[in-house]
PDB file of N, CA and C in Angstrom:
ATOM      1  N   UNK A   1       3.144  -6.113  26.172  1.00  0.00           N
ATOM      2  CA  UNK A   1       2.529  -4.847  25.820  1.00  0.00           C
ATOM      3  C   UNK A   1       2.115  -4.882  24.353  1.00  0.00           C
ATOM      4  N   UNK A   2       0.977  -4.455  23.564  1.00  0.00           N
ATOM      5  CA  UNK A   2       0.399  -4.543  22.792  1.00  0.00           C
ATOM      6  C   UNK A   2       0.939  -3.473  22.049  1.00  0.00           C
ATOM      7  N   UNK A   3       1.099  -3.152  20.854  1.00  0.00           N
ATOM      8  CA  UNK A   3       1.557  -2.495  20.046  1.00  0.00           C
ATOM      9  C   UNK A   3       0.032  -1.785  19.519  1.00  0.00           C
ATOM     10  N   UNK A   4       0.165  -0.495  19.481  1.00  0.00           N
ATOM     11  CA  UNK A   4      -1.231   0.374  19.052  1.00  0.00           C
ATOM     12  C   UNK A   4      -0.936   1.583  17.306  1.00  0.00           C
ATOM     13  N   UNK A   5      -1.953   1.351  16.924  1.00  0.00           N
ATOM     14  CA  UNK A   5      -1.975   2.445  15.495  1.00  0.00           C
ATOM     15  C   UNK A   5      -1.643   3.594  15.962  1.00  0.00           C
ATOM     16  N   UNK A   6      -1.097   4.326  15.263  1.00  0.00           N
ATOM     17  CA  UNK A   6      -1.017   5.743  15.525  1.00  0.00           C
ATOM     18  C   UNK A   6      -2.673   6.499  15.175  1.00  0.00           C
ATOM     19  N   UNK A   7      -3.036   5.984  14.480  1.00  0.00           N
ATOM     20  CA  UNK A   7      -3.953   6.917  14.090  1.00  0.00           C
ATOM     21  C   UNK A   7      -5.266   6.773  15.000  1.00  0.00           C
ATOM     22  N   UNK A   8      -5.341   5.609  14.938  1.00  0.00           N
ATOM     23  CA  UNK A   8      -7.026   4.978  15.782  1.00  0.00           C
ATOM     24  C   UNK A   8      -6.963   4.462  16.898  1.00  0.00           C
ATOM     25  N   UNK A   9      -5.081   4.133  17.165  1.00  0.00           N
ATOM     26  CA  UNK A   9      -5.230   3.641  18.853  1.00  0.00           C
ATOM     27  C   UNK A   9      -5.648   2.021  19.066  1.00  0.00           C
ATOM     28  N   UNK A  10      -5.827   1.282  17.780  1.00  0.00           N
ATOM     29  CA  UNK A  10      -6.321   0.233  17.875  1.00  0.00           C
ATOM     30  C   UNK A  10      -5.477  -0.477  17.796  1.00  0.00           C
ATOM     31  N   UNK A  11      -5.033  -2.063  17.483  1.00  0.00           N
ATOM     32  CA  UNK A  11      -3.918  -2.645  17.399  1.00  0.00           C
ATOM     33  C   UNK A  11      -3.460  -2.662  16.507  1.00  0.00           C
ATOM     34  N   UNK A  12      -1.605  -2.657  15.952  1.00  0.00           N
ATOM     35  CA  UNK A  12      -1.214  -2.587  14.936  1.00  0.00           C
ATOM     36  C   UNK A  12      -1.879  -3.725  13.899  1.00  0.00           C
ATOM     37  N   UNK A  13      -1.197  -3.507  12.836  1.00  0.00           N
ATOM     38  CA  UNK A  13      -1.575  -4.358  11.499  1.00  0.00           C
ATOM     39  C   UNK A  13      -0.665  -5.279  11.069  1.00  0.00           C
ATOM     40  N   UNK A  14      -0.375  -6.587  11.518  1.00  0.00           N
ATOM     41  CA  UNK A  14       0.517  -7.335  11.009  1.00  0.00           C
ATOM     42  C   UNK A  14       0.150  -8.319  10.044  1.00  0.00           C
ATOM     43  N   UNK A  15       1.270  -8.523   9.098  1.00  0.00           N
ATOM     44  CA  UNK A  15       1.512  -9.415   8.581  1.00  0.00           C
ATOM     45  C   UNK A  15       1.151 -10.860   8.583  1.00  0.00           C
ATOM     46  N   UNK A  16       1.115 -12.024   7.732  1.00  0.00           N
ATOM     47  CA  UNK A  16       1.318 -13.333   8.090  1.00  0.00           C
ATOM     48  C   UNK A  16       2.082 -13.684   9.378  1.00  0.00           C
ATOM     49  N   UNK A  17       3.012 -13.033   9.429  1.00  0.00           N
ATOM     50  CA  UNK A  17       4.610 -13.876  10.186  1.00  0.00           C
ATOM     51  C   UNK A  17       4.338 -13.014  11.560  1.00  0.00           C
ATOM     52  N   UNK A  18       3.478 -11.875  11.984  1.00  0.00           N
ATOM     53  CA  UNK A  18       2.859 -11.557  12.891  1.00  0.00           C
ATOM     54  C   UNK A  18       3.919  -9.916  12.735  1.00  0.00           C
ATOM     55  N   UNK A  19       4.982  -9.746  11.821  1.00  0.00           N
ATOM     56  CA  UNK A  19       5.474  -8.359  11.738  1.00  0.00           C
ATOM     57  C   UNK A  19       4.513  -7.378  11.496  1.00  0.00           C
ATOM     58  N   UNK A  20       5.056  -6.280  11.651  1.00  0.00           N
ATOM     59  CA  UNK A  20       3.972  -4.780  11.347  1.00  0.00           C
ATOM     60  C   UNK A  20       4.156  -4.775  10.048  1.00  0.00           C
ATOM     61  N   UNK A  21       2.966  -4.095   9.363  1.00  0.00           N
ATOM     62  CA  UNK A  21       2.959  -3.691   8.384  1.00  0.00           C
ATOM     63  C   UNK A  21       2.002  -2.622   7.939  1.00  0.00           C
ATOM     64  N   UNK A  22       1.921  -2.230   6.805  1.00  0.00           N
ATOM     65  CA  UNK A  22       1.393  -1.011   6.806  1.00  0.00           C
ATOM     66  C   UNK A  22      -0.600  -1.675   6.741  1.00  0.00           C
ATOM     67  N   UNK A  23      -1.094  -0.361   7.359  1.00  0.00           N
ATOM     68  CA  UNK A  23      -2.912  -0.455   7.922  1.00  0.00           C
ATOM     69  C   UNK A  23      -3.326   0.837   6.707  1.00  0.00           C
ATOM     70  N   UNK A  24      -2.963   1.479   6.360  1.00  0.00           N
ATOM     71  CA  UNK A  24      -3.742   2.117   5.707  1.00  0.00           C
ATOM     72  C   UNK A  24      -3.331   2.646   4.314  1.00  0.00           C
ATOM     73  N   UNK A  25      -4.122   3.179   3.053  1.00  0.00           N
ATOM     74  CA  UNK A  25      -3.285   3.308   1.684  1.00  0.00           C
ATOM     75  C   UNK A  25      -2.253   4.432   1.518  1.00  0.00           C
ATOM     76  N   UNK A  26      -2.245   4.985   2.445  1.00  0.00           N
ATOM     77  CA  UNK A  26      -1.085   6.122   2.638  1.00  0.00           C
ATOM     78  C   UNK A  26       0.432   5.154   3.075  1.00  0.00           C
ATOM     79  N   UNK A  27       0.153   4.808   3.813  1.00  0.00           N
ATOM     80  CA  UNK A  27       0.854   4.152   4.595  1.00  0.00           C
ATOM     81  C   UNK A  27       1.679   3.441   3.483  1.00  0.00           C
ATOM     82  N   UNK A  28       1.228   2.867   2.411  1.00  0.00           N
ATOM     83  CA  UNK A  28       1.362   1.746   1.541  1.00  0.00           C
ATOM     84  C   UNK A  28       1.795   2.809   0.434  1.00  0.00           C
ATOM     85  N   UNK A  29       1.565   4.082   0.121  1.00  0.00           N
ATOM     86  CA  UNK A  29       1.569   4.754  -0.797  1.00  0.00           C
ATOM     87  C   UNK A  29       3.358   5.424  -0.353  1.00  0.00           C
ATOM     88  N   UNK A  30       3.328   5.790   0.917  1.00  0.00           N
ATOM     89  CA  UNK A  30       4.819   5.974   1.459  1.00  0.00           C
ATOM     90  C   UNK A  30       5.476   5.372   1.160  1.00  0.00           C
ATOM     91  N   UNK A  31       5.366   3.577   1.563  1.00  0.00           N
ATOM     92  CA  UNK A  31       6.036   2.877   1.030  1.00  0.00           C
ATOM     93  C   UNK A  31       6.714   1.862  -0.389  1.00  0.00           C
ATOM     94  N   UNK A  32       5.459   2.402  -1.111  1.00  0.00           N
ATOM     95  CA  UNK A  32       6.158   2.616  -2.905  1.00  0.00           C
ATOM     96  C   UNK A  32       7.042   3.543  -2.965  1.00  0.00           C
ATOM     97  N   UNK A  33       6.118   4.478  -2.817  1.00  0.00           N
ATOM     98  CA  UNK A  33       7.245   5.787  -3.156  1.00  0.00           C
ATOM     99  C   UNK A  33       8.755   6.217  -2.361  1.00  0.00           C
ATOM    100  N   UNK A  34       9.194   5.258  -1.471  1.00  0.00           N
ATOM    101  CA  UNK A  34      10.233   4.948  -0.626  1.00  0.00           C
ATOM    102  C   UNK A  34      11.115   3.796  -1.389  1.00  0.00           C
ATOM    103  N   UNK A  35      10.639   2.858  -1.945  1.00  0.00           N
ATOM    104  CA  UNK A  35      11.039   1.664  -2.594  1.00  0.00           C
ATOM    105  C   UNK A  35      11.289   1.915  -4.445  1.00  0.00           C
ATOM    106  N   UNK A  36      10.155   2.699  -5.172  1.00  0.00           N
ATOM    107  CA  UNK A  36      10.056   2.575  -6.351  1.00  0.00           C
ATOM    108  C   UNK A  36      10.475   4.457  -6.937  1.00  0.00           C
ATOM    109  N   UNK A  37      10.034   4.954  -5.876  1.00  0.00           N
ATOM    110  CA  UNK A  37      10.227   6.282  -6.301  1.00  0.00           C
ATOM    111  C   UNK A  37       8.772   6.742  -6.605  1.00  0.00           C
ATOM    112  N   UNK A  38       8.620   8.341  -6.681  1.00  0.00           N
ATOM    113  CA  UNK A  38       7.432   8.378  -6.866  1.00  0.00           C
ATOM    114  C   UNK A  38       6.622   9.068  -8.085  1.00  0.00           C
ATOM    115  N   UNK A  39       7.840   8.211  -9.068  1.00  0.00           N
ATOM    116  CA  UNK A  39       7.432   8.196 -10.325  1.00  0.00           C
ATOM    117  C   UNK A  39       6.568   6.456 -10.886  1.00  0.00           C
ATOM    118  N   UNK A  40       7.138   5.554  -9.744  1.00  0.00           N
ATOM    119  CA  UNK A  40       6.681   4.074  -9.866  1.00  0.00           C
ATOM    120  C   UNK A  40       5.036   4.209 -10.059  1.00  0.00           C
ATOM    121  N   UNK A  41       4.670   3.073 -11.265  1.00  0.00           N
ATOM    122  CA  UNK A  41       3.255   3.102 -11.484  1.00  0.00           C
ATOM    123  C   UNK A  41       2.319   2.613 -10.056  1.00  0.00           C
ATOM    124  N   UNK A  42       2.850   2.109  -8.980  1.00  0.00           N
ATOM    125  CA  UNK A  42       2.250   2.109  -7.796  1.00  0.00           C
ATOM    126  C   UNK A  42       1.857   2.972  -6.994  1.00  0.00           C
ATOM    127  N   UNK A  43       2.594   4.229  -7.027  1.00  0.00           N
ATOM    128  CA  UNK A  43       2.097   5.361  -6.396  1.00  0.00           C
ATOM    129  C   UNK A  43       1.316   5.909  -7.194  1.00  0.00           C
ATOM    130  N   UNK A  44       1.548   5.472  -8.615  1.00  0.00           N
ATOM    131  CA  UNK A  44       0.228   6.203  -9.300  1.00  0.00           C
ATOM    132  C   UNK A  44      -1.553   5.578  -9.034  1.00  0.00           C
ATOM    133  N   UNK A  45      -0.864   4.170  -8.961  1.00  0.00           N
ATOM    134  CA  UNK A  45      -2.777   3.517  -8.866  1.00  0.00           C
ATOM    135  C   UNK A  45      -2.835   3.795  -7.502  1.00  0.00           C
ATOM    136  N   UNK A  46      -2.234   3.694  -6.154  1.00  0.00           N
ATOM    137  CA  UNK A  46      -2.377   4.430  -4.829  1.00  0.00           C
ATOM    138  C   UNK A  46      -3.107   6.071  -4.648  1.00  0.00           C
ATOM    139  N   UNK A  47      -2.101   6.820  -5.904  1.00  0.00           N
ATOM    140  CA  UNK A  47      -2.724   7.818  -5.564  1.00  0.00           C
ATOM    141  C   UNK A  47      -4.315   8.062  -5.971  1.00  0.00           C
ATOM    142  N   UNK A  48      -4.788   7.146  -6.938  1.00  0.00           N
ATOM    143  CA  UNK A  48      -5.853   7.324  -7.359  1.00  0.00           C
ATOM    144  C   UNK A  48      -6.803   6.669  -6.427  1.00  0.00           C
ATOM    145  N   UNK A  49      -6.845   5.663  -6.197  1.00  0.00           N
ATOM    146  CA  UNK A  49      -7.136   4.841  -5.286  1.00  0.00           C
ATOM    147  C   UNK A  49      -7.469   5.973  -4.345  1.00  0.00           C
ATOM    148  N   UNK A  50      -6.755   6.894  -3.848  1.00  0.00           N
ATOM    149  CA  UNK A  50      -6.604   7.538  -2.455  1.00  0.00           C
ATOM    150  C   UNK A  50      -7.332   8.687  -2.504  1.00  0.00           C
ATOM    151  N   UNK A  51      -7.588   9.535  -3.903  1.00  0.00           N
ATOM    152  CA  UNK A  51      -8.248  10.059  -4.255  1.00  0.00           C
ATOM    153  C   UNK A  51      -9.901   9.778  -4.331  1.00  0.00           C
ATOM    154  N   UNK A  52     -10.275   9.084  -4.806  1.00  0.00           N
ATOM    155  CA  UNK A  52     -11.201   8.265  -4.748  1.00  0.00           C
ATOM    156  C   UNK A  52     -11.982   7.713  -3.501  1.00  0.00           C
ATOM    157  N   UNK A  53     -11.238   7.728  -2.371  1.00  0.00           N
ATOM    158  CA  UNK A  53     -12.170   7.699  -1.079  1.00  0.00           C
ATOM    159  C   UNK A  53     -12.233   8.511   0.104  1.00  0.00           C
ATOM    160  N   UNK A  54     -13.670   8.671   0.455  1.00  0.00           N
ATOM    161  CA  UNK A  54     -13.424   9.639   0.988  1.00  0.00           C
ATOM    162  C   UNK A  54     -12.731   9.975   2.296  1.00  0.00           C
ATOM    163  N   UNK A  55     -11.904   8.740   3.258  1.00  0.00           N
ATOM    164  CA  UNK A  55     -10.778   8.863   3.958  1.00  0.00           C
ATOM    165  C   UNK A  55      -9.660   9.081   3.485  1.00  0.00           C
ATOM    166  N   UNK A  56      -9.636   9.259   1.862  1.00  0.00           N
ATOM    167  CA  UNK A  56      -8.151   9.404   1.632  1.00  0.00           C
ATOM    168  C   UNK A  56      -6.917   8.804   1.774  1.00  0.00           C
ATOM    169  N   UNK A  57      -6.049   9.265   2.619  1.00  0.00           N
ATOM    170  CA  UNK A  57      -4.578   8.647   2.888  1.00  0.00           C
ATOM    171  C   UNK A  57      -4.858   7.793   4.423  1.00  0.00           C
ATOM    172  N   UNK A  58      -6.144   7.870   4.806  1.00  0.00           N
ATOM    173  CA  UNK A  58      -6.354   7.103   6.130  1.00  0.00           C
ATOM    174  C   UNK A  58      -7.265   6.162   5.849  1.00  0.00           C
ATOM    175  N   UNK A  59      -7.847   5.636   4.433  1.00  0.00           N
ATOM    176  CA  UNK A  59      -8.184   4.746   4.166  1.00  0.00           C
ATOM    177  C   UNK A  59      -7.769   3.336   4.698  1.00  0.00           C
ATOM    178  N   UNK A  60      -8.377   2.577   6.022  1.00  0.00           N
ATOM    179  CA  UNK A  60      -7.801   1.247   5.956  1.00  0.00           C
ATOM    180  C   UNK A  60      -7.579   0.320   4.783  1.00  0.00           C
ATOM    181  N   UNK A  61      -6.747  -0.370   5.239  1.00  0.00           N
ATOM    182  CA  UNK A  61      -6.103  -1.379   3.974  1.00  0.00           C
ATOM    183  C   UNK A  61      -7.192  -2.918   4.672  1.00  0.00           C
ATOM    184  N   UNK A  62      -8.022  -3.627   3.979  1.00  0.00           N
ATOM    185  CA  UNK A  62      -8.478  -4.752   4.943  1.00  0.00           C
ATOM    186  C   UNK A  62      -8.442  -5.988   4.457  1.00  0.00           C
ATOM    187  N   UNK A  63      -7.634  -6.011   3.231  1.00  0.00           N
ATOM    188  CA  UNK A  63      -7.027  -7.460   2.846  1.00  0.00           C
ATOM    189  C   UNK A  63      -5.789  -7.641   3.317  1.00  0.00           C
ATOM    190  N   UNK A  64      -5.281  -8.978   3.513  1.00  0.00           N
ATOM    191  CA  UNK A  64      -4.064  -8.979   3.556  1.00  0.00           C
ATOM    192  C   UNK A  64      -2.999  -8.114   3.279  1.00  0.00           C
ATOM    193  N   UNK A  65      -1.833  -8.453   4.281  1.00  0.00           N
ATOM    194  CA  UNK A  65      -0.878  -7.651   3.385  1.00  0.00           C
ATOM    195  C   UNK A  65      -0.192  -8.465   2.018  1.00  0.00           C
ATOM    196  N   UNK A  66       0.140  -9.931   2.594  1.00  0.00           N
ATOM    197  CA  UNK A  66       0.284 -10.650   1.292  1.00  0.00           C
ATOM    198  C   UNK A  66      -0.422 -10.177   0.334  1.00  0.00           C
ATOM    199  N   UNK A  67      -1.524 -10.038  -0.132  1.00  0.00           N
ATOM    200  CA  UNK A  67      -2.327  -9.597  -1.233  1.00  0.00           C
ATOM    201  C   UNK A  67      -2.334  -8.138  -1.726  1.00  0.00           C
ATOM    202  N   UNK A  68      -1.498  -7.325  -0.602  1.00  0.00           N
ATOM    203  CA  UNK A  68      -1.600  -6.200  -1.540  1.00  0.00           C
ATOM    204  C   UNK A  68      -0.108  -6.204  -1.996  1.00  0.00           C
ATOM    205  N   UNK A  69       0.718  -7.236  -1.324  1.00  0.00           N
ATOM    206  CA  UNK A  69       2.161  -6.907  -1.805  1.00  0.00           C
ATOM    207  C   UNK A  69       1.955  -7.385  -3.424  1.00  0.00           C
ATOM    208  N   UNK A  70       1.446  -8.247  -3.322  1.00  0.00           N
ATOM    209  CA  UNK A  70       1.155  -8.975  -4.820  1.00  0.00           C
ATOM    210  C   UNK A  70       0.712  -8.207  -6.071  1.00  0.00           C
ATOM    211  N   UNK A  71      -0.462  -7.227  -5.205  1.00  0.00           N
ATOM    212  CA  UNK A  71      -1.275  -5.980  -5.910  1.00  0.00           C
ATOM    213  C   UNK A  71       0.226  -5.426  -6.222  1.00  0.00           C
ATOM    214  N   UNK A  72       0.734  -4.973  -5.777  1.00  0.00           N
ATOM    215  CA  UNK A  72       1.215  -3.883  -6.147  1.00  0.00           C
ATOM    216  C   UNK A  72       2.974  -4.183  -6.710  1.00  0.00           C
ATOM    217  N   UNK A  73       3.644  -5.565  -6.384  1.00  0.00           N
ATOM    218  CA  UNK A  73       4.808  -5.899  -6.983  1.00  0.00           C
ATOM    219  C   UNK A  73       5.096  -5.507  -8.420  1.00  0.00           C
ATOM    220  N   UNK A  74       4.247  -5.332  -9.310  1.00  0.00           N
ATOM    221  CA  UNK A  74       4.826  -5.233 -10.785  1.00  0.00           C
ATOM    222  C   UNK A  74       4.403  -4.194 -11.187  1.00  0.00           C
ATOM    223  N   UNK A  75       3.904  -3.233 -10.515  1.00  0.00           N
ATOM    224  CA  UNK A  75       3.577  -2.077 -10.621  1.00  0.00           C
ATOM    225  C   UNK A  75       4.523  -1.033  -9.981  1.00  0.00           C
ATOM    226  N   UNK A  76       5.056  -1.713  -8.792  1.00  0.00           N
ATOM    227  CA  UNK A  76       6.325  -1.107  -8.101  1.00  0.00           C
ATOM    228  C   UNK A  76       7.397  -0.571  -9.234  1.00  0.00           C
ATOM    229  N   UNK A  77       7.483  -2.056 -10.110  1.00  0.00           N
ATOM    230  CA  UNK A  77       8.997  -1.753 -10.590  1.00  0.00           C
ATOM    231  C   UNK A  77       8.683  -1.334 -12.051  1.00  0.00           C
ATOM    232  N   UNK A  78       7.601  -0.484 -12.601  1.00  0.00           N
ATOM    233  CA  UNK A  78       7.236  -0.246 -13.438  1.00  0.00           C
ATOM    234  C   UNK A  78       7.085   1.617 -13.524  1.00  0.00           C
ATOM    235  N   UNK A  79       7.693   2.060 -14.259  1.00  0.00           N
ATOM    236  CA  UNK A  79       7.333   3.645 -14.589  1.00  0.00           C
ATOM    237  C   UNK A  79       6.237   3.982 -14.445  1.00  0.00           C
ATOM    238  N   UNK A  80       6.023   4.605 -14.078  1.00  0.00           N
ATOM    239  CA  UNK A  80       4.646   5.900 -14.274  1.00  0.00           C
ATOM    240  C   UNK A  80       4.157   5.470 -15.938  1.00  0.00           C
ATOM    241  N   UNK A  81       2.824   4.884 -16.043  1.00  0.00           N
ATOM    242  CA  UNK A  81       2.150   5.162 -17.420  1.00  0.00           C
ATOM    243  C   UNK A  81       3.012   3.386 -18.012  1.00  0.00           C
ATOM    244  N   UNK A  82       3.804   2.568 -17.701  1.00  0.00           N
ATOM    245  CA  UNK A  82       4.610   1.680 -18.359  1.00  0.00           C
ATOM    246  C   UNK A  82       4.114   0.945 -17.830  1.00  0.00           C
ATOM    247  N   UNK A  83       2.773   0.582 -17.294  1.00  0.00           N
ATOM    248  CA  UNK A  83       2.555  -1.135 -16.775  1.00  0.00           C
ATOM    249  C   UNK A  83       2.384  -1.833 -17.926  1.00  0.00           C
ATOM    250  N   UNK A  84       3.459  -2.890 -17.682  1.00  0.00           N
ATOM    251  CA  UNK A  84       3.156  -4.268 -18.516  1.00  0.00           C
ATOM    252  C   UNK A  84       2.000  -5.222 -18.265  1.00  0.00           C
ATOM    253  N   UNK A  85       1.560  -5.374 -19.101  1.00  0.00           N
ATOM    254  CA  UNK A  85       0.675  -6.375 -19.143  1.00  0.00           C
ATOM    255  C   UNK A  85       1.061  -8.077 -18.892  1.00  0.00           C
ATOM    256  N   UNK A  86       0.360  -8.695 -18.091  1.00  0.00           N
ATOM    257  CA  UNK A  86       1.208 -10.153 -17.834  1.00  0.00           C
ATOM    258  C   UNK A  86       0.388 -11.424 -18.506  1.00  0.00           C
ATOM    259  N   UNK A  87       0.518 -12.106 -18.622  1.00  0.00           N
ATOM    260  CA  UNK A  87      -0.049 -13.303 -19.282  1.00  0.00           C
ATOM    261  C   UNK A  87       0.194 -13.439 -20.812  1.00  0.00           C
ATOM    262  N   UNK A  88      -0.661 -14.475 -21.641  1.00  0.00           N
ATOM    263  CA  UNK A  88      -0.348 -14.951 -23.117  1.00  0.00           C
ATOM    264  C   UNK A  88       0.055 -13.412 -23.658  1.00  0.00           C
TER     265      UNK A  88
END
Protein backbone atom coordinates (compact mmCIF):
# COMPACT_ATOMS: atom_id res chain seq x y z
CA UNK A 1 0.00 0.00 0.00
CA UNK A 2 1.36 3.31 -1.01
CA UNK A 3 1.64 5.91 1.49
CA UNK A 4 -0.33 9.33 0.29
CA UNK A 5 0.18 13.35 1.30
CA UNK A 6 -2.26 14.64 3.35
CA UNK A 7 -2.67 17.57 1.52
CA UNK A 8 -2.62 16.61 -2.37
CA UNK A 9 -3.26 12.88 -2.05
CA UNK A 10 -0.16 12.29 -4.01
CA UNK A 11 2.68 10.12 -2.77
CA UNK A 12 4.52 10.82 0.31
CA UNK A 13 7.97 12.59 0.25
CA UNK A 14 10.85 10.51 1.17
CA UNK A 15 14.10 10.80 1.94
CA UNK A 16 17.41 9.20 0.48
CA UNK A 17 16.96 5.97 2.68
CA UNK A 18 13.25 5.92 1.25
CA UNK A 19 11.84 7.32 5.04
CA UNK A 20 9.12 10.12 5.10
CA UNK A 21 9.98 13.31 5.36
CA UNK A 22 8.69 16.54 5.34
CA UNK A 23 7.00 17.84 1.39
CA UNK A 24 6.28 21.17 2.16
CA UNK A 25 7.91 24.57 4.05
CA UNK A 26 5.43 24.40 6.79
CA UNK A 27 6.00 21.10 7.30
CA UNK A 28 9.82 21.88 7.68
CA UNK A 29 8.97 25.09 9.57
CA UNK A 30 7.05 22.67 12.33
CA UNK A 31 9.87 20.86 12.41
CA UNK A 32 12.53 23.58 13.45
CA UNK A 33 10.38 24.95 15.64
CA UNK A 34 9.85 21.37 17.35
CA UNK A 35 13.72 20.77 17.39
CA UNK A 36 15.22 24.44 17.82
CA UNK A 37 12.34 26.26 19.31
CA UNK A 38 10.71 28.97 17.71
CA UNK A 39 12.99 31.43 18.55
CA UNK A 40 15.80 29.26 16.27
CA UNK A 41 17.10 31.41 13.27
CA UNK A 42 15.45 28.60 11.05
CA UNK A 43 12.05 29.32 11.72
CA UNK A 44 12.95 32.70 11.11
CA UNK A 45 14.36 32.27 7.34
CA UNK A 46 11.21 29.59 6.97
CA UNK A 47 9.00 32.04 8.08
CA UNK A 48 10.08 34.45 5.57
CA UNK A 49 10.55 32.17 2.98
CA UNK A 50 6.77 31.25 3.69
CA UNK A 51 5.73 34.60 3.60
CA UNK A 52 7.03 35.29 0.44
CA UNK A 53 5.07 32.69 -1.59
CA UNK A 54 2.12 32.71 -2.55
CA UNK A 55 1.22 28.98 -1.24
CA UNK A 56 2.59 29.86 1.92
CA UNK A 57 2.87 27.02 4.51
CA UNK A 58 1.82 24.57 1.52
CA UNK A 59 4.62 25.58 -0.46
CA UNK A 60 6.26 22.27 -1.85
CA UNK A 61 9.74 21.64 -0.76
CA UNK A 62 11.44 20.18 -4.36
CA UNK A 63 15.02 19.70 -3.50
CA UNK A 64 16.15 17.12 -1.58
CA UNK A 65 15.64 16.58 1.80
CA UNK A 66 19.41 16.07 2.30
CA UNK A 67 19.82 19.60 1.00
CA UNK A 68 17.48 21.28 2.96
CA UNK A 69 18.69 19.51 6.14
CA UNK A 70 22.03 21.09 5.28
CA UNK A 71 20.07 24.49 4.47
CA UNK A 72 18.92 24.70 7.52
CA UNK A 73 21.47 22.73 10.23
CA UNK A 74 23.32 25.88 11.48
CA UNK A 75 20.61 27.94 11.46
CA UNK A 76 18.66 25.41 13.61
CA UNK A 77 21.05 25.77 16.42
CA UNK A 78 21.43 29.41 16.13
CA UNK A 79 19.14 32.25 17.93
CA UNK A 80 16.85 34.34 16.26
CA UNK A 81 19.05 37.34 14.58
CA UNK A 82 22.65 35.17 15.76
CA UNK A 83 23.57 33.41 12.49
CA UNK A 84 27.15 32.81 12.35
CA UNK A 85 28.84 33.24 9.53
CA UNK A 86 31.02 30.07 8.30
CA UNK A 87 34.19 30.04 6.42
CA UNK A 88 37.80 32.14 6.55
Amino acid sequence: MTKTHALKGSPMRTDENGDPCPSTLGEYRDLCAAIGGEDCEAVTILDSRISQDSDGRNAVVIVPDSQMRFLLLLPLLQPRGRLLAVGP
